[in-house]
Protein backbone atom coordinates (compact mmCIF):
# COMPACT_ATOMS: atom_id res chain seq x y z
CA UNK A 1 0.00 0.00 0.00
CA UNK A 2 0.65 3.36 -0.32
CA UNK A 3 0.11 7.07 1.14
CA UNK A 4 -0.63 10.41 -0.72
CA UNK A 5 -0.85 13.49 0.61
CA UNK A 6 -0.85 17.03 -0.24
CA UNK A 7 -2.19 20.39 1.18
CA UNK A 8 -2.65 24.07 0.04
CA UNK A 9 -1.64 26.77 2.26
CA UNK A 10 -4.38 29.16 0.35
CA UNK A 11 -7.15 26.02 0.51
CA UNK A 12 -7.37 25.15 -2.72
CA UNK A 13 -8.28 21.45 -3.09
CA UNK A 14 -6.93 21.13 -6.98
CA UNK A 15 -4.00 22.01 -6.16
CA UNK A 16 -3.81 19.74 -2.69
CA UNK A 17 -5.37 17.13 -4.71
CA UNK A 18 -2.77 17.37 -7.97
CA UNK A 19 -0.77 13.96 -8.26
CA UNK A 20 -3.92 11.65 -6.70
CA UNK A 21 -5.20 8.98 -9.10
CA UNK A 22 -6.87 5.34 -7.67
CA UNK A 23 -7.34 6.40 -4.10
CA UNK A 24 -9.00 4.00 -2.19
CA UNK A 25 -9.67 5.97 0.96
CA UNK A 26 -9.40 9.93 1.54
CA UNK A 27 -8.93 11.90 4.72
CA UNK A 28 -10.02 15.23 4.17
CA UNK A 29 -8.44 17.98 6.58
CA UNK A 30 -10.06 21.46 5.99
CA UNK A 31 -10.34 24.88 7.33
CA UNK A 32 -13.21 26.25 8.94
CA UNK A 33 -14.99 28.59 6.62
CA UNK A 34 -14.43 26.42 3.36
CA UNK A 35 -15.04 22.86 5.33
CA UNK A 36 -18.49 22.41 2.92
CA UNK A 37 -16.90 23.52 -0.19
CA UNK A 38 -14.00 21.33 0.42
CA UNK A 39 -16.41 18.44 1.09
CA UNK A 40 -18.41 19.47 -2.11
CA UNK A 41 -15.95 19.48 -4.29
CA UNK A 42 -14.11 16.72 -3.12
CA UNK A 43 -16.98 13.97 -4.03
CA UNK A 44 -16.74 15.43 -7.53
CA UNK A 45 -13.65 14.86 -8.14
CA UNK A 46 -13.26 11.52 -6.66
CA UNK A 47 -16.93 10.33 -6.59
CA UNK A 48 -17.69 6.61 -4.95
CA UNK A 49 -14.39 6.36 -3.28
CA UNK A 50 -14.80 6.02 0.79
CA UNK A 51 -13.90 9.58 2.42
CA UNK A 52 -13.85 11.07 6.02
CA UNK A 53 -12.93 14.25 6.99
CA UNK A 54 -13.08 17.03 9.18
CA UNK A 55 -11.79 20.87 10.55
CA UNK A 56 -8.28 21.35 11.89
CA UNK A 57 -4.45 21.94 10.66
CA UNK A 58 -2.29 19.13 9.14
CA UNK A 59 0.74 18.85 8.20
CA UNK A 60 3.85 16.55 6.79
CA UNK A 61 6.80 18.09 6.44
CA UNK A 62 5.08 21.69 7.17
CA UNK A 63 1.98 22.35 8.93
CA UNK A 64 -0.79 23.98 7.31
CA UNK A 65 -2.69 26.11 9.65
CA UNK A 66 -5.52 27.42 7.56
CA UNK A 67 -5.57 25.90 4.05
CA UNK A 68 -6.69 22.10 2.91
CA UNK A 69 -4.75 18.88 3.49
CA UNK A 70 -5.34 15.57 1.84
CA UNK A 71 -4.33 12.08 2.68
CA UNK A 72 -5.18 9.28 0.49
CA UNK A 73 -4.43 5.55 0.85
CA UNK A 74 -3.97 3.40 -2.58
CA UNK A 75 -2.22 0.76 -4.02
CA UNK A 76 -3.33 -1.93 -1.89
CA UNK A 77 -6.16 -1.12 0.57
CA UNK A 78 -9.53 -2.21 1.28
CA UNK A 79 -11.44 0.42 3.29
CA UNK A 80 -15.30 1.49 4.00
CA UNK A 81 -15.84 4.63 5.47
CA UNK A 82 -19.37 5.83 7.20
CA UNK A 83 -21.18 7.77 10.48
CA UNK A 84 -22.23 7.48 13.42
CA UNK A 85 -24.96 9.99 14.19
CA UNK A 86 -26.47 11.51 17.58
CA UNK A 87 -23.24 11.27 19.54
CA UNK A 88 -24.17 13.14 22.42
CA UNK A 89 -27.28 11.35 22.82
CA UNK A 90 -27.07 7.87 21.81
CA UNK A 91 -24.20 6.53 19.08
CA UNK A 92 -25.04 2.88 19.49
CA UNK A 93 -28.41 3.42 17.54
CA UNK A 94 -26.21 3.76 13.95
CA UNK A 95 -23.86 0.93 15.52
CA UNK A 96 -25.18 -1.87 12.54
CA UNK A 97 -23.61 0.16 10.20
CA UNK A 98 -20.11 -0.18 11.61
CA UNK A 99 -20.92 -4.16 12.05
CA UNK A 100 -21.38 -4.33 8.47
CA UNK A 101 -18.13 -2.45 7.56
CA UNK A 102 -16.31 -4.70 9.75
CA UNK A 103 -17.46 -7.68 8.03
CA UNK A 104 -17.02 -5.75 4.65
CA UNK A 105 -14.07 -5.11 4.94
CA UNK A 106 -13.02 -8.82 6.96
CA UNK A 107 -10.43 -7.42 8.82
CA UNK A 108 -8.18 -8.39 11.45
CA UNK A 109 -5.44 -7.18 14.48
CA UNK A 110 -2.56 -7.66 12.13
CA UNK A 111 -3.86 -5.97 9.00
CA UNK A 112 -6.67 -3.21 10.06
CA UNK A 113 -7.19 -0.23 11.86
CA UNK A 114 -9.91 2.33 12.27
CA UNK A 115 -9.37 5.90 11.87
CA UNK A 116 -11.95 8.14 13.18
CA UNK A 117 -13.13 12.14 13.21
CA UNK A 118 -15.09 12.85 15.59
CA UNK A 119 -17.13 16.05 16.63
CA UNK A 120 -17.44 15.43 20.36
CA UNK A 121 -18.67 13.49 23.43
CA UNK A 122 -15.29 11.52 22.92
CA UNK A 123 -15.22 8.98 25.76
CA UNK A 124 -18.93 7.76 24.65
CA UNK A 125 -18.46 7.60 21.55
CA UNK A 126 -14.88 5.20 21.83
CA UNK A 127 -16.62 3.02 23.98
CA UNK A 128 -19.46 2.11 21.41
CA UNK A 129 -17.25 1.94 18.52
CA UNK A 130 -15.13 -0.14 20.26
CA UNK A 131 -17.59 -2.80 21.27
CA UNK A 132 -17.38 -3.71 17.69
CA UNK A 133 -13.67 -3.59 16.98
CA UNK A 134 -12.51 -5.33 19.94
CA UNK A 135 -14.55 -8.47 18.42
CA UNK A 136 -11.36 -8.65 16.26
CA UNK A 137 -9.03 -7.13 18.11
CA UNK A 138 -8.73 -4.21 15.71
CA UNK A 139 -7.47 -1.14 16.91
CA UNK A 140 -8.61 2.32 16.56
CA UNK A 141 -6.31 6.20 16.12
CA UNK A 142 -8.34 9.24 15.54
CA UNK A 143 -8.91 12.61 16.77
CA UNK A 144 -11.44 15.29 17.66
CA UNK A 145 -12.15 18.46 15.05
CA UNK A 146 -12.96 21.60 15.12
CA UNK A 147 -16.54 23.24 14.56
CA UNK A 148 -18.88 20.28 15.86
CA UNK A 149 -18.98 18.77 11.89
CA UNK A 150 -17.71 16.21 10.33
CA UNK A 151 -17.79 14.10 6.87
CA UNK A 152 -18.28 11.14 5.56
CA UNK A 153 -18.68 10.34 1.78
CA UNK A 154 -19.73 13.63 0.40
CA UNK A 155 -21.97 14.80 3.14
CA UNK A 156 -21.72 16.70 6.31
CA UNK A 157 -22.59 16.15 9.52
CA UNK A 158 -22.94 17.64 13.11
CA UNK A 159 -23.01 15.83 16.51
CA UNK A 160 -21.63 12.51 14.41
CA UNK A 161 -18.41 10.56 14.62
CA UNK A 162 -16.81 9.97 10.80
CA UNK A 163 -14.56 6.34 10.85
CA UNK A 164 -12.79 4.59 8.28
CA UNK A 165 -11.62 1.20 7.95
CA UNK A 166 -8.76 0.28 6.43
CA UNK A 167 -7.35 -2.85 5.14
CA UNK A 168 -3.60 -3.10 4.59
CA UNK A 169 -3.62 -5.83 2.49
CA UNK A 170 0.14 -6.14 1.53
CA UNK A 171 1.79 -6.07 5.54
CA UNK A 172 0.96 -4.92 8.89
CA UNK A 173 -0.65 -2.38 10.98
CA UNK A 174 0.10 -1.29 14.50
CA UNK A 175 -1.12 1.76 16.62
CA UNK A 176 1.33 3.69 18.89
CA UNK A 177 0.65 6.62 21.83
CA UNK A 178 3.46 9.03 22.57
CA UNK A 179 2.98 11.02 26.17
CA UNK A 180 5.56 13.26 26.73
CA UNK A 181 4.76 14.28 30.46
CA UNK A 182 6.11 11.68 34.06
CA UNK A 183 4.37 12.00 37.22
CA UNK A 184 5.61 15.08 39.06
CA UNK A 185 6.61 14.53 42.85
CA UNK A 186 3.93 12.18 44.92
CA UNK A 187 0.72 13.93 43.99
CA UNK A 188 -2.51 11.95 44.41
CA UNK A 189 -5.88 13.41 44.46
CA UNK A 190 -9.40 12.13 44.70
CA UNK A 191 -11.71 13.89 42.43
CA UNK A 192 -14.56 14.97 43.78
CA UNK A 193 -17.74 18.12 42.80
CA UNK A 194 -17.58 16.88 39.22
CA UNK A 195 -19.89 17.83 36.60
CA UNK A 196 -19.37 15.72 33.65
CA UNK A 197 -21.70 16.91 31.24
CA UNK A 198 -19.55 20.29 31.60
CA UNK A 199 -16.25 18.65 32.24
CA UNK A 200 -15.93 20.31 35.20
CA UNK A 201 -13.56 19.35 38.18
CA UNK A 202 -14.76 21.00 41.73
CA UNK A 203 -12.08 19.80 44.42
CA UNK A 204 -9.56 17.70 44.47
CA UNK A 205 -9.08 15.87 48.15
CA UNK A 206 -11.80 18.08 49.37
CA UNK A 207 -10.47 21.13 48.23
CA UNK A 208 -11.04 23.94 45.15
CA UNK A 209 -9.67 22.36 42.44
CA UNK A 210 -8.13 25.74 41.41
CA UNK A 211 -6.68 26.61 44.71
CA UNK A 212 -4.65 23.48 44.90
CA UNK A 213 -3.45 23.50 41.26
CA UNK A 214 -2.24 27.27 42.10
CA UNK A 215 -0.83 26.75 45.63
CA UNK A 216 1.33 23.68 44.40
CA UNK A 217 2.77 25.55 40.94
CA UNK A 218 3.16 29.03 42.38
CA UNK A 219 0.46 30.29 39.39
CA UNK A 220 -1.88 32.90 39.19
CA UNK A 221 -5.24 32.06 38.04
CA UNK A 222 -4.25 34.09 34.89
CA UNK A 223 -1.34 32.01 34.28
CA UNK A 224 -3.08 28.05 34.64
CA UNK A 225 -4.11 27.71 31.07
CA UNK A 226 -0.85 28.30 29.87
CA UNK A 227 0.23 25.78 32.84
CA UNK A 228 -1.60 23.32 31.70
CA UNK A 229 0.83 23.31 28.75
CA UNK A 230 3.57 21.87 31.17
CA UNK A 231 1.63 20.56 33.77
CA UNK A 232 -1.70 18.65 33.24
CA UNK A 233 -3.34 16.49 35.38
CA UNK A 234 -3.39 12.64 34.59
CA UNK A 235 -5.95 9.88 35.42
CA UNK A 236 -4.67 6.61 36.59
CA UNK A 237 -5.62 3.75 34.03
CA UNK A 238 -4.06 0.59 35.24
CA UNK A 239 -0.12 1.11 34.28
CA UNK A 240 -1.70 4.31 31.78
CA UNK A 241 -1.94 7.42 32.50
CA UNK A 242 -4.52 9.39 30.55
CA UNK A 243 -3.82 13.30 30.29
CA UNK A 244 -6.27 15.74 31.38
CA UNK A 245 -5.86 19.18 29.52
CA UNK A 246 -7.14 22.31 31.54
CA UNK A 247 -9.44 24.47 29.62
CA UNK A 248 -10.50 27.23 31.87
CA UNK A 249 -11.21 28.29 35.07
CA UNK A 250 -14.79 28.47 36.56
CA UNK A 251 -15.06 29.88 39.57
CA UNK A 252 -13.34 27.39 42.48
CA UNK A 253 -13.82 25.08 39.92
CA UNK A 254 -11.45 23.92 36.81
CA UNK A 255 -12.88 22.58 33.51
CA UNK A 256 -11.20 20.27 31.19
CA UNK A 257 -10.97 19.04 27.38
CA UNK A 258 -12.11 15.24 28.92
CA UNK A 259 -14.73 14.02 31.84
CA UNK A 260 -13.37 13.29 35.31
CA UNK A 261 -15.67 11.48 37.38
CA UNK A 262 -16.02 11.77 40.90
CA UNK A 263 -13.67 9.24 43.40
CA UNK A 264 -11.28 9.42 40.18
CA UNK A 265 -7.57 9.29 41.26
CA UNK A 266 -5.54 12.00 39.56
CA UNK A 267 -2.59 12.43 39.81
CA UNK A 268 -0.30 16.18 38.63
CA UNK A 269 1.92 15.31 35.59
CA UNK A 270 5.09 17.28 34.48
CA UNK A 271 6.81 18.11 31.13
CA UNK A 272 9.43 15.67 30.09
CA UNK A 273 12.43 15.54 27.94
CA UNK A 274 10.07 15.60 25.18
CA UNK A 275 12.92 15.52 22.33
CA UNK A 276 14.10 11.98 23.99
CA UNK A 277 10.47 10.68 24.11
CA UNK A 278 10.02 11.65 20.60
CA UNK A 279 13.49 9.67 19.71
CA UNK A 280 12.48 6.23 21.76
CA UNK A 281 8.96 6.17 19.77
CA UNK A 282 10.64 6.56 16.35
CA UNK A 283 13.09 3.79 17.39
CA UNK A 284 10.56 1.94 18.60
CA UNK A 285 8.82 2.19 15.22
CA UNK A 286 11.80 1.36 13.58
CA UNK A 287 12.45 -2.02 16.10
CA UNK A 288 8.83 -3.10 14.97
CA UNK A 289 8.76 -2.08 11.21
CA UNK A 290 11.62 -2.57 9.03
CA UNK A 291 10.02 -1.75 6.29
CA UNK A 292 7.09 1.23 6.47
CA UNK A 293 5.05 2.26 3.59
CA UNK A 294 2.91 5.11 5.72
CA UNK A 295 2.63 6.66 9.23
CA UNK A 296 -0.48 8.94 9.68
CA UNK A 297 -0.39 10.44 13.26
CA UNK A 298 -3.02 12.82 15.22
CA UNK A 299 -1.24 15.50 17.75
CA UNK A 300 -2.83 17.56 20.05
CA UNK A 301 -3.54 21.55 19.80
CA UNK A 302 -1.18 21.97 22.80
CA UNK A 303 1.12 19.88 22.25
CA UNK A 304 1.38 22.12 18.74
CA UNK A 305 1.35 25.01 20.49
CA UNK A 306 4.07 23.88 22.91
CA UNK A 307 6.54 22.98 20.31
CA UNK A 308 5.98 25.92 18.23
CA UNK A 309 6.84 28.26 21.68
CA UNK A 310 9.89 26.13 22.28
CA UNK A 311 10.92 26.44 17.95
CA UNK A 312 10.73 22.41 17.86
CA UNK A 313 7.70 22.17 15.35
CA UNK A 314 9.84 21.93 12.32
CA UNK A 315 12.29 19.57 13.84
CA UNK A 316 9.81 16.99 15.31
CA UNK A 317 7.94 16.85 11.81
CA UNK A 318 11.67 16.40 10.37
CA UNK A 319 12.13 13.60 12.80
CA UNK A 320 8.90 11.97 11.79
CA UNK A 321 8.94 12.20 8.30
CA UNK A 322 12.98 9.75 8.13
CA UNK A 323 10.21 7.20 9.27
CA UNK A 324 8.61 7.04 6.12
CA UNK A 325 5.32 8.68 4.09
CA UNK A 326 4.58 10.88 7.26
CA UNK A 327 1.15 12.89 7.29
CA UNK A 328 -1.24 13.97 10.08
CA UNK A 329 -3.51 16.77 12.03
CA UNK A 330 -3.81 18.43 14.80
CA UNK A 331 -6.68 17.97 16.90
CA UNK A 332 -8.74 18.75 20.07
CA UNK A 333 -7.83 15.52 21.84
CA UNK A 334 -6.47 12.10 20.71
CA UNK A 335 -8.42 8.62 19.89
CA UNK A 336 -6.24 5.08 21.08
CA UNK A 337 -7.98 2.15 21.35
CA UNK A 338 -10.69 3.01 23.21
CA UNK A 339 -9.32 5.89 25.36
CA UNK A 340 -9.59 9.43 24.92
CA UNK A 341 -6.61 11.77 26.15
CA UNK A 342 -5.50 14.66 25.70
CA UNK A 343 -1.85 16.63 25.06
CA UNK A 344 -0.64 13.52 23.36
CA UNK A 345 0.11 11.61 20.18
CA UNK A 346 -1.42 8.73 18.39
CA UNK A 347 -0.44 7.06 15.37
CA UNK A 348 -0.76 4.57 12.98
CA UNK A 349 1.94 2.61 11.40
CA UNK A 350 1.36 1.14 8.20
CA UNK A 351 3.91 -2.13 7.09
């Protein structure tokens, strides 16, 4: 199999598109305020042919912030892409429709892997797709957009999660998650004054959740959303630790890009040697692919953010890209498996 892709700084799809004949599967990455054009025009050009796609940056060896990336698999791929609607609500009413893809597509652990987009309600929505995949062990890397829309084969929609699967039917497939943050000191917290439809975290051991987080980092309340950047919290998962991304401040209170629940045991994470990390996951790659015809990868907004303050950007994607056919996005928060976290990297490695 192989990967395309190609992006327009200015958003022009002909031009992102030039050089793609005989996809087999397209991952649309737009802008905001041409997403439905994009989407439009896309199905024209390439009508019939399984697509998903969504709102945020992408990149391969550059990023493009506000123009149109495409990623195309060919040359050796079976894939279905389709929806699942009402998200928020109630996902498992479209679930059939992934069955049937599964069994279209007759995948398996060694050869298949589902990438979604999704629009929201993250958590929810992993755990019903995953009911399905884990029937075959298949694994799942995706990402959250922008804008609360999504697509899937020429049509748009809101409150849905887009997913392809895709068959590499000439080697292997294998998911990877990069976190770039260790445990700082011996921090343990019980959450508790949790709202999770609003992703809100009231105290941690009995306490405002924002006057701890201040009193232990020496921050203003000004200053924790930029904080966050180097110190997140992190929920204990078995051996895991998922990150927990601070999104503002309300009131005592501290709301996050993912649901804490209450008696959850947090714990306060700290920013690594992030240019090591980066170098053990590539040789790790490397150790479990000789041979690598595509890596498509999803990285967080912050973690963007953080290596564009710290002029690292161009050198990670530089790093990625001696891997192989490197291509990805940026997103809100980060799909693996059937976990949703946050201020990390997922990706999948294609033999």
């Amino acid at each position: 199999m192989k990967q395309f892709f190609g992006m327009s700084q200015s958003g022009d799809l002909k031009e992102a598109v030039k050089g793609l004949s005989n996809p087999q599967l397209i991952l649309l990455l737009s802008n905001k305020d041409q997403f439905e054009a994009h989407v439009k025009k896309l199905e024209e050009l390439y009508p019939r042919v399984p697509s998903i796609g969504c709102i945020g940056m992408c990149y391969d060896t550059k990023v493009a912030e506000k123009g149109v990336g495409i990623v195309a698999f060919f040359g050796g791929v079976s894939a279905a892409a389709n929806v699942l609607e009402c998200v928020s609500t109630m996902p498992v009413k479209y679930i059939e429709r992934l069955e049937q893809d599964v069994i279209t597509v007759n995948g398996s652990q060694q050869d298949t892997v589902c990438i979604d987009f999704c629009s929201g309600n993250d958590a929810c929505v992993l755990t019903t797709i995953y009911s399905v995949l884990k029937r075959r062990n298949i694994s799942l890397v995706g990402g959250t957009g922008d804008a609360g829309k999504v697509s899937a084969n020429g049509k748009i929609y809101q409150d849905a999660v887009a997913y392809a699967l895709v068959r590499n039917q000439s080697g292997r497939v294998k998911v990877y998650k990069e976190n770039i943050y260790r445990p700082m000191g011996e921090y343990r917290f019980i959450a508790s004054r949790t709202d999770k439809a609003n992703y809100l975290l009231g105290e941690l051991n009995g306490r405002s959740a924002k006057q701890v987080y201040q009193e232990i980092l020496h921050v203003t309340e000004k200053e924790i959303l930029t904080q966050t950047f180097k110190n997140p919290l992190g929920k204990l998962n078995g051996e895991d630790v998922c990150i927990i991304s601070i999104k503002d401040v309300s009131g005592y209170a501290l709301t996050c890009y993912r649901q804490v629940n209450d008696s959850d045991v947090l714990i306060l994470l700290e920013l690594g040697d992030y240019k090591a990390v980066v170098k053990e996951t590539i040789r790790m790659i490397r150790r479990d692919f000789p041979r690598i015809s595509a890596v498509f990868s999803v990285n967080c907004l912050f973690r963007y953010r953080l290596f564009q303050e710290n002029h690292y950007m161009q050198e990670y994607l530089h790093e990625m890209t001696a891997l192989g056919n490197h291509a990805g996005f940026v997103g809100y928060g980060e799909h693996y498996n059937n976990r949703f976290v946050n201020q990390s990297m997922t990706c999948v490695v294609f033999e």
